[in-house]
N, C-alpha and C. Protein backbone atom coordinates (compact mmCIF):
# COMPACT_ATOMS: atom_id res chain seq x y z
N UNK A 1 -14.38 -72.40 -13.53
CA UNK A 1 -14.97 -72.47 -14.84
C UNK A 1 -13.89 -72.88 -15.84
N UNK A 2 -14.24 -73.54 -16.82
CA UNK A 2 -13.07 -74.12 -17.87
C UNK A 2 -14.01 -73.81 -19.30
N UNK A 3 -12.91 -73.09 -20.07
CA UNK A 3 -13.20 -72.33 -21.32
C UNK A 3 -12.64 -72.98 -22.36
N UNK A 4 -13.01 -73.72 -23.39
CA UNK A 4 -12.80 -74.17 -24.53
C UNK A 4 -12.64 -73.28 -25.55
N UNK A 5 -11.20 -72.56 -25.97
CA UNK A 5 -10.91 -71.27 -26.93
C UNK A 5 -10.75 -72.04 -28.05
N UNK A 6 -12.11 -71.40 -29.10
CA UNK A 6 -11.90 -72.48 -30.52
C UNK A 6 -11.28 -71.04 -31.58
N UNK A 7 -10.68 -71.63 -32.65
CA UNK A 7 -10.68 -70.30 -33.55
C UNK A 7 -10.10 -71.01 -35.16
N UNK A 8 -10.64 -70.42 -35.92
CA UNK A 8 -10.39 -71.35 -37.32
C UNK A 8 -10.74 -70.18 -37.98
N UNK A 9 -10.04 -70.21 -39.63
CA UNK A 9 -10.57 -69.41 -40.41
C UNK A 9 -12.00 -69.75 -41.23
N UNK A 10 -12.97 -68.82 -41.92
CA UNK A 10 -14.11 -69.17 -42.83
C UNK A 10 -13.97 -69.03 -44.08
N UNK A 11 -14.44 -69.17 -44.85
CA UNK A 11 -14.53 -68.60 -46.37
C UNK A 11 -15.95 -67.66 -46.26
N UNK A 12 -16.97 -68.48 -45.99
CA UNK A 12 -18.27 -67.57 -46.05
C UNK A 12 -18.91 -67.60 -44.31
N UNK A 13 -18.50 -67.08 -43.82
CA UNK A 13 -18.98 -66.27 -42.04
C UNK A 13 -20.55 -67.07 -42.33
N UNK A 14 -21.50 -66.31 -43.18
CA UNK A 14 -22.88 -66.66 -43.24
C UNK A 14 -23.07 -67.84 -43.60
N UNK A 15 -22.36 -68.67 -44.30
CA UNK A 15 -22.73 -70.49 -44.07
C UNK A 15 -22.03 -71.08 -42.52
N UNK A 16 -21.24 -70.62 -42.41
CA UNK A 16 -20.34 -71.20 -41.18
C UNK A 16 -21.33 -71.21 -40.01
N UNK A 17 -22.17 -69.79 -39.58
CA UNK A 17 -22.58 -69.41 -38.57
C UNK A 17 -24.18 -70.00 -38.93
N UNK A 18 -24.52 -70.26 -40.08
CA UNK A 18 -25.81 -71.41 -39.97
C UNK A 18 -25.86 -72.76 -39.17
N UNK A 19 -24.41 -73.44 -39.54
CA UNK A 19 -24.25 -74.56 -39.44
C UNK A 19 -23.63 -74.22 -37.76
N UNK A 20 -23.12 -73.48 -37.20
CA UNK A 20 -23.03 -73.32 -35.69
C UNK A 20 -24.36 -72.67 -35.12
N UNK A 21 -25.43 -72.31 -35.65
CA UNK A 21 -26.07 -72.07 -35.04
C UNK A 21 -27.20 -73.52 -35.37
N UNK A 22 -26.93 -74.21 -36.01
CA UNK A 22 -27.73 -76.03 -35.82
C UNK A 22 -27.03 -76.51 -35.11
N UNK A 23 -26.56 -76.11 -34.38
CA UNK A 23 -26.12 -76.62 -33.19
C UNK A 23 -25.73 -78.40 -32.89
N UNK A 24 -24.65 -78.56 -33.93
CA UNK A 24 -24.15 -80.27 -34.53
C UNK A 24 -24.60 -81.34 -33.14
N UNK A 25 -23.60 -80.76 -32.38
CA UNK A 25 -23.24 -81.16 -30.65
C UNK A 25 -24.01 -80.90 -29.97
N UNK A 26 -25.01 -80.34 -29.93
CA UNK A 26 -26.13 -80.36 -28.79
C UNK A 26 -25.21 -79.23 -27.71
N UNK A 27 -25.14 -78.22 -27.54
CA UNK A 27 -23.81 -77.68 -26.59
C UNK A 27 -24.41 -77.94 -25.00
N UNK A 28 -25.92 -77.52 -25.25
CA UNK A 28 -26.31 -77.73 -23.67
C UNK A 28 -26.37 -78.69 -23.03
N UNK A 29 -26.80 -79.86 -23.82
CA UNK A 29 -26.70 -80.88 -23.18
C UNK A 29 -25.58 -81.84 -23.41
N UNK A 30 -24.30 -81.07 -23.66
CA UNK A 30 -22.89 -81.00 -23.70
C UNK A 30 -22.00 -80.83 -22.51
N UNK A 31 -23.28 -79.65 -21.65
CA UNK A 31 -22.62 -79.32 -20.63
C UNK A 31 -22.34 -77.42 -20.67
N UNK A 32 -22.57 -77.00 -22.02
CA UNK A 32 -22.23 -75.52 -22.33
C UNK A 32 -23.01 -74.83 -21.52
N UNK A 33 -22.22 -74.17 -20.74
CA UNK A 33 -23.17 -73.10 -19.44
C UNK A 33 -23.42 -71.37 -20.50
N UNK A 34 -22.32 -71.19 -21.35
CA UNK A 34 -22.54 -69.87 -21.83
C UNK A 34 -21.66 -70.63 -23.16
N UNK A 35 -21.68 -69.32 -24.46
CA UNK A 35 -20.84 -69.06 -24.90
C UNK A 35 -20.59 -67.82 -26.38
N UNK A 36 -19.46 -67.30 -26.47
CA UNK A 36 -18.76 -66.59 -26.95
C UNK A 36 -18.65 -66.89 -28.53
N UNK A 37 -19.31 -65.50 -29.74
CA UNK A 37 -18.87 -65.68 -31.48
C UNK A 37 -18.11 -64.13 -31.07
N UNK A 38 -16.89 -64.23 -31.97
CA UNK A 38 -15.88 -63.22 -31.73
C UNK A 38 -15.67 -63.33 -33.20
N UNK A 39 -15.12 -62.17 -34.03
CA UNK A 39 -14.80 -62.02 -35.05
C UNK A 39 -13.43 -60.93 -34.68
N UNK A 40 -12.63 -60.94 -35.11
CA UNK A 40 -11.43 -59.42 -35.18
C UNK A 40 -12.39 -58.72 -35.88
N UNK A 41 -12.17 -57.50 -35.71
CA UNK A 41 -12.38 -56.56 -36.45
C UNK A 41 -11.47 -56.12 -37.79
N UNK A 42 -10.20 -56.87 -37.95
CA UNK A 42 -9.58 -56.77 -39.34
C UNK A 42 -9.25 -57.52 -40.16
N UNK A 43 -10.34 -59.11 -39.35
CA UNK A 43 -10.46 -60.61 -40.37
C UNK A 43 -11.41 -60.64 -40.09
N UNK A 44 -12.65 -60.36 -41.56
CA UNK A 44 -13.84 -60.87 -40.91
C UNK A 44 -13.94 -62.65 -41.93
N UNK A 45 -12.21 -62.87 -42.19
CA UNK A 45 -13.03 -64.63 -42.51
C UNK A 45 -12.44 -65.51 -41.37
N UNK A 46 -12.06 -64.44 -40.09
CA UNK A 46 -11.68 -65.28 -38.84
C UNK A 46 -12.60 -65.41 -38.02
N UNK A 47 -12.87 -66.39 -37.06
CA UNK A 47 -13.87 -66.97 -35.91
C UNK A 47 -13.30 -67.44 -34.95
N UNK A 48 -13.52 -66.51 -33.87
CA UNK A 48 -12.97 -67.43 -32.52
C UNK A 48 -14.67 -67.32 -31.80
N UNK A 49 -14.42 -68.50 -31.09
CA UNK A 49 -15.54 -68.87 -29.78
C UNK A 49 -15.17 -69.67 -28.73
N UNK A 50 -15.68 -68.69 -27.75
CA UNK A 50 -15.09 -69.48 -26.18
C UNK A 50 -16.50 -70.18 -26.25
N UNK A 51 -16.35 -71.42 -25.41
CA UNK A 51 -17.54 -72.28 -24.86
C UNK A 51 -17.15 -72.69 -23.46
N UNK A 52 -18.01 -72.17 -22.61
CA UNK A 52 -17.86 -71.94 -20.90
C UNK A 52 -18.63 -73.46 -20.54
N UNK A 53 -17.75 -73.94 -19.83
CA UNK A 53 -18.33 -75.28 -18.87
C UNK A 53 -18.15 -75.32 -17.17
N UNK A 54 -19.01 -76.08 -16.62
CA UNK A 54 -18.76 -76.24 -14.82
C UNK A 54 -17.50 -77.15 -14.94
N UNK A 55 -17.61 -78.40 -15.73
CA UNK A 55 -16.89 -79.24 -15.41
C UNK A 55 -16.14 -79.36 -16.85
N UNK A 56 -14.59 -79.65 -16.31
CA UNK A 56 -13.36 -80.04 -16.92
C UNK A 56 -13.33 -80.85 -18.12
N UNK A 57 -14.23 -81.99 -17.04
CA UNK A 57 -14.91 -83.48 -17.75
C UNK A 57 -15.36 -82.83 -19.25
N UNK A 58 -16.72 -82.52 -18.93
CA UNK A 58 -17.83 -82.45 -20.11
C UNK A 58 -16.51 -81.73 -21.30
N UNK A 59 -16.00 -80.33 -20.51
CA UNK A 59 -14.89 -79.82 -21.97
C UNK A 59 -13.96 -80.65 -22.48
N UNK A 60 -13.44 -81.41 -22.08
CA UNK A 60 -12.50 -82.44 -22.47
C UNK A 60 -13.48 -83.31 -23.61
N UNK A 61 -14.55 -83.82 -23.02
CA UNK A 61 -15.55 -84.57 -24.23
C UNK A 61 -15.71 -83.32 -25.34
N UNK A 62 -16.13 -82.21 -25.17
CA UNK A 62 -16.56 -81.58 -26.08
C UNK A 62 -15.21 -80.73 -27.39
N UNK A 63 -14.21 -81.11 -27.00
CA UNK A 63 -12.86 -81.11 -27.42
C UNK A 63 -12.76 -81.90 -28.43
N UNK A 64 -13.18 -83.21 -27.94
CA UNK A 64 -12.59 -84.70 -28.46
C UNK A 64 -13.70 -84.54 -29.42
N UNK A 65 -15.11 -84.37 -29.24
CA UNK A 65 -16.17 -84.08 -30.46
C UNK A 65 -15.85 -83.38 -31.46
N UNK A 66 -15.28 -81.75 -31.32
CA UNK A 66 -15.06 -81.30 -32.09
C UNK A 66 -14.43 -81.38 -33.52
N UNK A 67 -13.26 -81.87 -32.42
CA UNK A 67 -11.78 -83.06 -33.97
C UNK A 67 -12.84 -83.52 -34.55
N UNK A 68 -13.25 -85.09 -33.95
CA UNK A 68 -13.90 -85.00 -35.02
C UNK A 68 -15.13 -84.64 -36.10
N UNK A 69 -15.78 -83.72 -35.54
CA UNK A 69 -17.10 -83.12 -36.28
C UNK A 69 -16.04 -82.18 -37.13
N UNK A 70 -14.66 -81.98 -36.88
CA UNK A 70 -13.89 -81.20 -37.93
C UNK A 70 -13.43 -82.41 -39.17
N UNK A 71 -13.48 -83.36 -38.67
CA UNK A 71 -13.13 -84.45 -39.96
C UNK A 71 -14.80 -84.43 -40.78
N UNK A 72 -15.38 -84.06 -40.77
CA UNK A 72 -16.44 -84.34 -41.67
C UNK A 72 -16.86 -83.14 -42.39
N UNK A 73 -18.00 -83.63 -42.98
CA UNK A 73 -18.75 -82.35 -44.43
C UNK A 73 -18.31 -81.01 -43.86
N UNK A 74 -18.90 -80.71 -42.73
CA UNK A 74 -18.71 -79.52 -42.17
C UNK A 74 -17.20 -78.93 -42.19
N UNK A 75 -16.19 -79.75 -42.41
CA UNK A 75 -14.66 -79.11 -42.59
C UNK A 75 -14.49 -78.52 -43.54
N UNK A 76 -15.24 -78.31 -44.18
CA UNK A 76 -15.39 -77.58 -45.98
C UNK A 76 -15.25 -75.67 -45.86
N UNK A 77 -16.43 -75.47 -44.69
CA UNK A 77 -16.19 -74.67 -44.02
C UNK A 77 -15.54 -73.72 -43.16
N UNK A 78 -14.69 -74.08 -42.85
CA UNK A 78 -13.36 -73.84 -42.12
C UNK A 78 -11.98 -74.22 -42.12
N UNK A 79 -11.13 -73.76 -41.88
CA UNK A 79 -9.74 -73.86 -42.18
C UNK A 79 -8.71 -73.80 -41.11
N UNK A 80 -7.86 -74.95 -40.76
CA UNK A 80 -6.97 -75.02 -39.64
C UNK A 80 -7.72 -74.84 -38.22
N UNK A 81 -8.78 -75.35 -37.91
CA UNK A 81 -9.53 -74.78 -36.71
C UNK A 81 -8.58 -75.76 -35.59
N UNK A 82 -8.76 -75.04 -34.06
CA UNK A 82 -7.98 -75.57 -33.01
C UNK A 82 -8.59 -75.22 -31.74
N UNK A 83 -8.54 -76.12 -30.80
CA UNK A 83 -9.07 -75.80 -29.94
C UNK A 83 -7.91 -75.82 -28.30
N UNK A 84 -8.69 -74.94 -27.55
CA UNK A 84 -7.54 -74.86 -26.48
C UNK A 84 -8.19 -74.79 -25.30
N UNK A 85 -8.21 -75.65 -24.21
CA UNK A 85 -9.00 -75.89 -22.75
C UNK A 85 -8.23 -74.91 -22.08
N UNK A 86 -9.11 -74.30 -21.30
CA UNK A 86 -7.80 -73.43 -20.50
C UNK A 86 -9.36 -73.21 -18.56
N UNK A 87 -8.55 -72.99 -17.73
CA UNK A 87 -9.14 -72.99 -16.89
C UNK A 87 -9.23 -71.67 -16.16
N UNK A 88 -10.38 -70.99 -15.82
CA UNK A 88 -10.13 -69.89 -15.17
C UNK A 88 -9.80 -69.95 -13.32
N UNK A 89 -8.56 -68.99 -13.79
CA UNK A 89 -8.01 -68.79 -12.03
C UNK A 89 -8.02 -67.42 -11.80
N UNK A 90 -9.06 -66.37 -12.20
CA UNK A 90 -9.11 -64.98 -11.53
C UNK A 90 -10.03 -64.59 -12.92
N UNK A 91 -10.94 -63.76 -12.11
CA UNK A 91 -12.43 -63.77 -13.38
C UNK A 91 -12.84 -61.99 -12.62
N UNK A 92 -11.88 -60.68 -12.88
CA UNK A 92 -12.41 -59.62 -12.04
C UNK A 92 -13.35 -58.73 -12.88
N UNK A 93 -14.07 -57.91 -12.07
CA UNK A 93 -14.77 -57.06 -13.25
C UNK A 93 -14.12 -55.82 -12.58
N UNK A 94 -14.07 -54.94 -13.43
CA UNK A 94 -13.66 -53.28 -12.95
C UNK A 94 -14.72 -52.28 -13.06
C-alpha cells in the first residue's frame, strides 16, 4: 500500500473541509482506496490527511495534481501545504 501524507495549515477548518469534501480530484477514481482527516489536538488550524492507494503509479499522479490544485483559488485556504509518498513495509495490529 502507498500513503500520500498531506498536511498544511487552515485559517477556517469549516471552509477548507467543504472544499475537501467537493472532492476537486475525483479521489476514487484517482485510485483512493481509503482515506485519513487528522487534526492535532493543540492546532486546530492544522490538517493532515493520509490518502491510501494500491498503486505507486495512481499516488505519484495524485501528488503531481495536488501542486497544482495548490496553485489555484483553493490556495487561499491553506498555507505551506506538502505532500509526502511513503510506502508501507509492516502494517501490525496489536
Amino acid at each position: 500500500m502507498f500513503t500520500l501524507h498531506i498536511e498544511h495549515a487552515v485559517g477556517d477548518y469549516e471552509a477548507w473541509k467543504q472544499m475537501f469534501d467537493s472532492d476537486p480530484l475525483g479521489r476514487k477514481t484517482a485510485g483512493v482506496t481509503a482515506f485519513r482527516v487528522m487534526r492535532p489536538v493543540d492546532d486546530g488550524n492544522a490538517v493532515r490527511i493520509d490518502l491510501d492507494f494500491d498503486s505507486r503509479t495512481d499516488a505519484e499522479k495524485m501528488k503531481v495534481a495536488l501542486e497544482e490544485l495548490w496553485k489555484g483559488p483553493g490556495a487561499a485556504l491553506m498555507r505551506n501545504p506538502r505532500a509526502l509518498l511513503t510506502e508501507t513495509v509492516e502494517d501490525v495490529a496489536l
